[in-house]
Every structure is written in C-alpha cells, then in structure tokens.
Protein backbone atom coordinates (compact mmCIF):
# COMPACT_ATOMS: atom_id res chain seq x y z
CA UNK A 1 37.09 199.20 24.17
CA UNK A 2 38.98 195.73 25.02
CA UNK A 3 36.93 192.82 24.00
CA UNK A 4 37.05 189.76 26.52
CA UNK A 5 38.37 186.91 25.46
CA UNK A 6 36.38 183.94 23.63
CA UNK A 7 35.04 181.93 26.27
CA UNK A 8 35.76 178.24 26.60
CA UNK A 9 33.73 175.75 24.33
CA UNK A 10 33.54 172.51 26.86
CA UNK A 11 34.21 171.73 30.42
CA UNK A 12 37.82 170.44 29.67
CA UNK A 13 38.50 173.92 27.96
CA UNK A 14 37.02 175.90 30.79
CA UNK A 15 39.45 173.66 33.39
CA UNK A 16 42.51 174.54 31.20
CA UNK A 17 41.89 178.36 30.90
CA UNK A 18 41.14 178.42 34.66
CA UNK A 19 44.90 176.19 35.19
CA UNK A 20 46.74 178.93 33.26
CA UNK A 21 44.78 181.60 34.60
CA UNK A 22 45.99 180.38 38.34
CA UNK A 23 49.56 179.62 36.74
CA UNK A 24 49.83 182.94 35.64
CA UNK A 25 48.77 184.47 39.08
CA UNK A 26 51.42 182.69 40.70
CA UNK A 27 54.35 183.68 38.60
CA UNK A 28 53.25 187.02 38.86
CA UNK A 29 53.17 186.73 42.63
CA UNK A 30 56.50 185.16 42.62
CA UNK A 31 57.76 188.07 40.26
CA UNK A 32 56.54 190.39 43.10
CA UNK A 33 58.39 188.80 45.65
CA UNK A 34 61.69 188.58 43.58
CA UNK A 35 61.31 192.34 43.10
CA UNK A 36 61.02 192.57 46.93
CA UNK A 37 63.95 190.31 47.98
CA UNK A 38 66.03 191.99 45.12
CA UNK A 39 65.11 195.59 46.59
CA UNK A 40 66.39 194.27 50.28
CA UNK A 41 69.82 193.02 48.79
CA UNK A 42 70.31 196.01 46.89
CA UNK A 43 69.43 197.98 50.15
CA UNK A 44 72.28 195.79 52.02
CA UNK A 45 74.74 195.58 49.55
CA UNK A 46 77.74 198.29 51.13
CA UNK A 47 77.30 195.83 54.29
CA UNK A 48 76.92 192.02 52.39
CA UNK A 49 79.10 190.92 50.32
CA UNK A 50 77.32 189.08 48.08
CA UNK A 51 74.23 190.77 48.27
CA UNK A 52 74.19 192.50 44.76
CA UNK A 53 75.14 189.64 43.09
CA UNK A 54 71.66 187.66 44.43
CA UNK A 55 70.00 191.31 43.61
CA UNK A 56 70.53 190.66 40.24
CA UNK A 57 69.91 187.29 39.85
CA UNK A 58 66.53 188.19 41.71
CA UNK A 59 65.49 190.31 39.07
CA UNK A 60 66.39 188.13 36.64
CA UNK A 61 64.24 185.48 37.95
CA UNK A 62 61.33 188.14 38.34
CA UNK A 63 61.48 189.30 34.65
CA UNK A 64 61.89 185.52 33.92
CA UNK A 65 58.49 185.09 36.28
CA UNK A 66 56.53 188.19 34.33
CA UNK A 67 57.37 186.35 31.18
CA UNK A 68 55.93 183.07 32.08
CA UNK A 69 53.01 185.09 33.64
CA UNK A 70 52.49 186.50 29.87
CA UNK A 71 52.30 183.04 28.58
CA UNK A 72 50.33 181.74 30.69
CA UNK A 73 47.66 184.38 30.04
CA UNK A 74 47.76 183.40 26.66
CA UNK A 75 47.16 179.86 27.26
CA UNK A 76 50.17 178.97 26.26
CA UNK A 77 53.71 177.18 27.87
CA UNK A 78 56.60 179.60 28.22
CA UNK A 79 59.48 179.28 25.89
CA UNK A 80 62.58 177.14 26.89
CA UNK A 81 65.23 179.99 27.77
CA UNK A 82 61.96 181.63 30.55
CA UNK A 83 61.29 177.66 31.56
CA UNK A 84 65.65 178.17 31.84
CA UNK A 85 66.31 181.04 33.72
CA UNK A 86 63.59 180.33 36.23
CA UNK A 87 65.28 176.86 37.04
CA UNK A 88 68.19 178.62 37.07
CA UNK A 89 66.89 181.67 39.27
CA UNK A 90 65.85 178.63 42.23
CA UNK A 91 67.82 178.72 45.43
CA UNK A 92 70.80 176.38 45.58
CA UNK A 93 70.23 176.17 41.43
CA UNK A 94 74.37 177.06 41.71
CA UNK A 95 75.06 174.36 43.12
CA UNK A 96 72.79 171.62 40.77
C-alpha cells in the first residue's frame, strides 16, 4: 500500500508543497501539449518541410517538461540540463 507523503509542518511549508504541487501540474500539462503538437507535425511531415524537425524538438521539450514535473513532485528544482532544454525547447529559442 503507498503511504502519503509527510504532511507539511507550518503554514510556509504547506504554501511551498502546494507551489510545486501546481508547478508540477503545469509542466505536465505542457508535456501533454508538446506530445500533441509533436503528433500533428509528425502527421504533416511528407507535406512540411520542416515539420519533423519541430516534431522532435517537441518531444524533446515534453520529456524535458515530464522531468521537471518529477521534480517538482518531489519538492525539489529540476536539474540544469531539464531547466536547459526547456529554454531551449521555447519558440523562437533558435533564434536567442
């Protein structure tokens, strides 16, 4: 049986667990919608030219996404090279 996690001592703690918790929900939504975008450029890729190239860089950014998600649920930052390839997963990041 999965335990629940310890619960929050003090106020401050219980604002910082429910910060990641929300942080975490939105990479995971943004992983979602990666997956989704990537699955409609793979889809047009015979007719776009460029489109598998932003398929893959799509996915990239979700798996990059799931992994911040992961930290997050643990309370914790994500590493440098996730806090990397999402900056580097952003529209126009090319072009930075």
């Amino acid at each position: 049986m999965e335990q629940d996690p310890p619960r929050p001592a003090t106020e401050a703690d219980r604002k910082q667990a429910e910060i990641f918790a929300a942080l975490a929900r939105t990479a995971e939504a943004i992983a979602e919608t990666e997956d989704k975008s990537a699955q409609v450029h793979e889809d047009a890729a015979a007719h776009l030219p460029d489109a598998a190239e932003h398929a893959e860089r799509s996915r990239r950014l979700a798996d990059a996404e799931r992994a911040a998600a992961a930290a997050y649920r643990s309370q914790e930052n994500p590493p440098e090279d996730v806090r990397r390839a999402i900056r580097q997963g952003r529209p126009g990041a090319a072009d930075e």
